[in-house]
Each structure stands twice: as structure tokens, then as C-alpha cells.
Protein backbone atom coordinates (compact mmCIF):
# COMPACT_ATOMS: atom_id res chain seq x y z
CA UNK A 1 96.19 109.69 137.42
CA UNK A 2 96.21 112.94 139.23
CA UNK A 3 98.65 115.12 140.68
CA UNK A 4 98.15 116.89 144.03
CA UNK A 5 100.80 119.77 145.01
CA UNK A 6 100.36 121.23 148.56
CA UNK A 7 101.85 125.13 149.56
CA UNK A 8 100.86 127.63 152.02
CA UNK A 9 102.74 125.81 155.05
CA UNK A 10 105.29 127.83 156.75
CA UNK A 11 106.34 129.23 160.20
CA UNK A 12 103.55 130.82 162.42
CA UNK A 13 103.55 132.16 165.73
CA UNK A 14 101.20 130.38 168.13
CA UNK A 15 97.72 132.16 167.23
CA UNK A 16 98.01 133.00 163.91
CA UNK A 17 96.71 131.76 160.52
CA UNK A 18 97.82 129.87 157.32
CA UNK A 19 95.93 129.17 154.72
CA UNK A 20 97.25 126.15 152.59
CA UNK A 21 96.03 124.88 149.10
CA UNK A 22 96.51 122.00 147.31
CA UNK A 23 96.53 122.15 143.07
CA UNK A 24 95.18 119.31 141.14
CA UNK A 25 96.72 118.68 138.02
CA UNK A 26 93.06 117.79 136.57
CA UNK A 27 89.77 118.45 136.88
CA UNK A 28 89.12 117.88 140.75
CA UNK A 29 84.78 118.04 140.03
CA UNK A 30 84.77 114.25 139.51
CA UNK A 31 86.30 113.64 143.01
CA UNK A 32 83.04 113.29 145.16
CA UNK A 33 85.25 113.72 148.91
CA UNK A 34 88.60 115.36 149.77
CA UNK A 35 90.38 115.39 152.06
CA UNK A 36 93.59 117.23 154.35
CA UNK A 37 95.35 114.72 156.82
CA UNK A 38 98.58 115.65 158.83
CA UNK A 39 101.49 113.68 160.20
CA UNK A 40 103.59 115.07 162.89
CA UNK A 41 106.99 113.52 164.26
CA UNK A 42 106.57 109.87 165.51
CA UNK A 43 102.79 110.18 164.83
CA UNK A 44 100.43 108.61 162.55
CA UNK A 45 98.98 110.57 160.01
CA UNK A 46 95.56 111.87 160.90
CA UNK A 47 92.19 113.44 159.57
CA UNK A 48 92.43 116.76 160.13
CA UNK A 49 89.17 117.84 157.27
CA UNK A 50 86.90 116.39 154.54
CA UNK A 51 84.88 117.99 152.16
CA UNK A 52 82.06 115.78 150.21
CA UNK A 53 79.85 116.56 147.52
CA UNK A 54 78.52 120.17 147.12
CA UNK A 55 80.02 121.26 150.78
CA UNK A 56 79.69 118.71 153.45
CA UNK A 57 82.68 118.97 155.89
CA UNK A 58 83.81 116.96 158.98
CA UNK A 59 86.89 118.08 161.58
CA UNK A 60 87.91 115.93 164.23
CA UNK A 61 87.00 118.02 167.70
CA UNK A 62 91.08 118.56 167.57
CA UNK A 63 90.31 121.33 164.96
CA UNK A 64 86.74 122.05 165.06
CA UNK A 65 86.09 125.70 165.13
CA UNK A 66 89.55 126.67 164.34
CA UNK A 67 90.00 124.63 160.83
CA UNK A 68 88.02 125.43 157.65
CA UNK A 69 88.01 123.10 153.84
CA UNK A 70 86.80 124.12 151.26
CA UNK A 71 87.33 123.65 147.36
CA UNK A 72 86.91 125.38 143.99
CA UNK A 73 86.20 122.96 141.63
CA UNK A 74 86.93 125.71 138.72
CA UNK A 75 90.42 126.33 140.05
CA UNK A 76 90.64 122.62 141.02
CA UNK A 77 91.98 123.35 143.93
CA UNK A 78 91.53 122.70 147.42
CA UNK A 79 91.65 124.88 150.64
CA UNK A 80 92.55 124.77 154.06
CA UNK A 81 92.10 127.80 156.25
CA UNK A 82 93.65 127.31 159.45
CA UNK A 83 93.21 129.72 162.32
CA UNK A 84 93.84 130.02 166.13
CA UNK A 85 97.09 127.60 165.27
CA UNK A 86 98.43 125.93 168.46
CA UNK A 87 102.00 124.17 168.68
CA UNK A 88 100.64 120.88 168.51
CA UNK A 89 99.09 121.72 165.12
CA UNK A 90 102.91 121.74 164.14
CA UNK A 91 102.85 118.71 161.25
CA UNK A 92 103.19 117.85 157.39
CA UNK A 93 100.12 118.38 155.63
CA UNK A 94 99.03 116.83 153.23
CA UNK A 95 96.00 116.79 150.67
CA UNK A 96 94.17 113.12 149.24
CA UNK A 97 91.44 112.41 147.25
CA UNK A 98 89.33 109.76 149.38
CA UNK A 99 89.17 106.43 147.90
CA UNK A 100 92.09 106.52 146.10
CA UNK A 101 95.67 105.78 146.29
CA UNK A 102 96.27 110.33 145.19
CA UNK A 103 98.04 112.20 147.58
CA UNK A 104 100.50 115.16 147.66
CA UNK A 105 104.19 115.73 148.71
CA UNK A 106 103.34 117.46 152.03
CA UNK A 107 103.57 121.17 153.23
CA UNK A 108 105.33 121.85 156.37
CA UNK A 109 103.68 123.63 158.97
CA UNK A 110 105.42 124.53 162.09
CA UNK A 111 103.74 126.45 164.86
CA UNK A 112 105.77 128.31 167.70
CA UNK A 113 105.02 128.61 171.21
């Protein structure tokens, strides 16, 4: 069993940055892929990034260029730098650990016009 708790989210002007993080309660080196999804209002949730292994990532063309994952296994910890945030990236994030039933509670992040 592991714990995920998601911060960083917050209230943002339209262009501006967040950077969110999500704390494992254990040792996140023997999760191979993670992963940040986001739901907004009367949406599904979505893939927003995925980090496997050593560094591979994937973004959906929604955030591609804008979005960046990333994770310190030492810190156990993963990372979510967001820039160039548009309204529609307004949404709960939310961290997993692919493959498995281990997600956080959700950060809030709301992005004004």
C-alpha cells in the first residue's frame, strides 16, 4: 500500500506556471511508470503525463511543449511542471502509479482567462 498526496495546485492567471508534486509515502523506485491525469467539471479524467523507467515521458498533443514530469526517486516524489497554462487546463489533478489501483486526493488547479 502506498500513499500519494498531491500540492502545488492553485489559482493562475492565463500564462503562467505551477509546478505541482505528488509525495509517496514509500519508496516510489519500485514503481516502473507514473503517471499525472486530470478531471475537469463533467469530464472524464484524462492523461495529461507519464514517466517510465529511467525518464521516458509521453503528453497527449493537449500539453505537449507546455507540460513537463519528472520524478526523484530519492525524494519519492513526483513532478509536474506546468507552463504556458490556458483556461481549459483548469481541472483536479491528480497523481497514479500505473498498474495499480494508487492514486492521490487531487490538487485543484484553476486557470483564469
Amino acid at each position: 500500500q502506498v500513499q500519494l498526496v498531491e500540492s502545488g495546485g492553485g489559482l493562475v492567471q492565463a500564462g503562467g506556471s505551477l509546478r505541482l508534486s505528488c509525495a509517496a509515502s514509500g519508496s516510489i523506485f519500485r514503481f516502473n511508470a507514473m503517471g499525472w491525469y486530470r478531471q475537469a467539471p463533467g469530464k472524464q479524467r484524462e492523461l495529461v503525463a507519464v514517466i517510465i523507467g529511467l525518464g521516458g515521458t509521453h503528453y497527449p498533443d493537449s500539453v505537449k511543449g507546455r507540460f513537463t514530469i519528472s520524478r526523484d526517486n530519492a525524494k519519492n516524489t513526483l513532478y509536474l511542471q506546468m507552463n504556458t497554462l490556458k483556461p481549459e487546463d483548469t481541472a483536479v489533478y491528480y497523481c497514479h502509479v500505473e498498474g495499480s489501483g494508487f492514486w492521490g486526493q487531487g490538487t485543484l488547479v484553476t486557470v483564469s482567462a
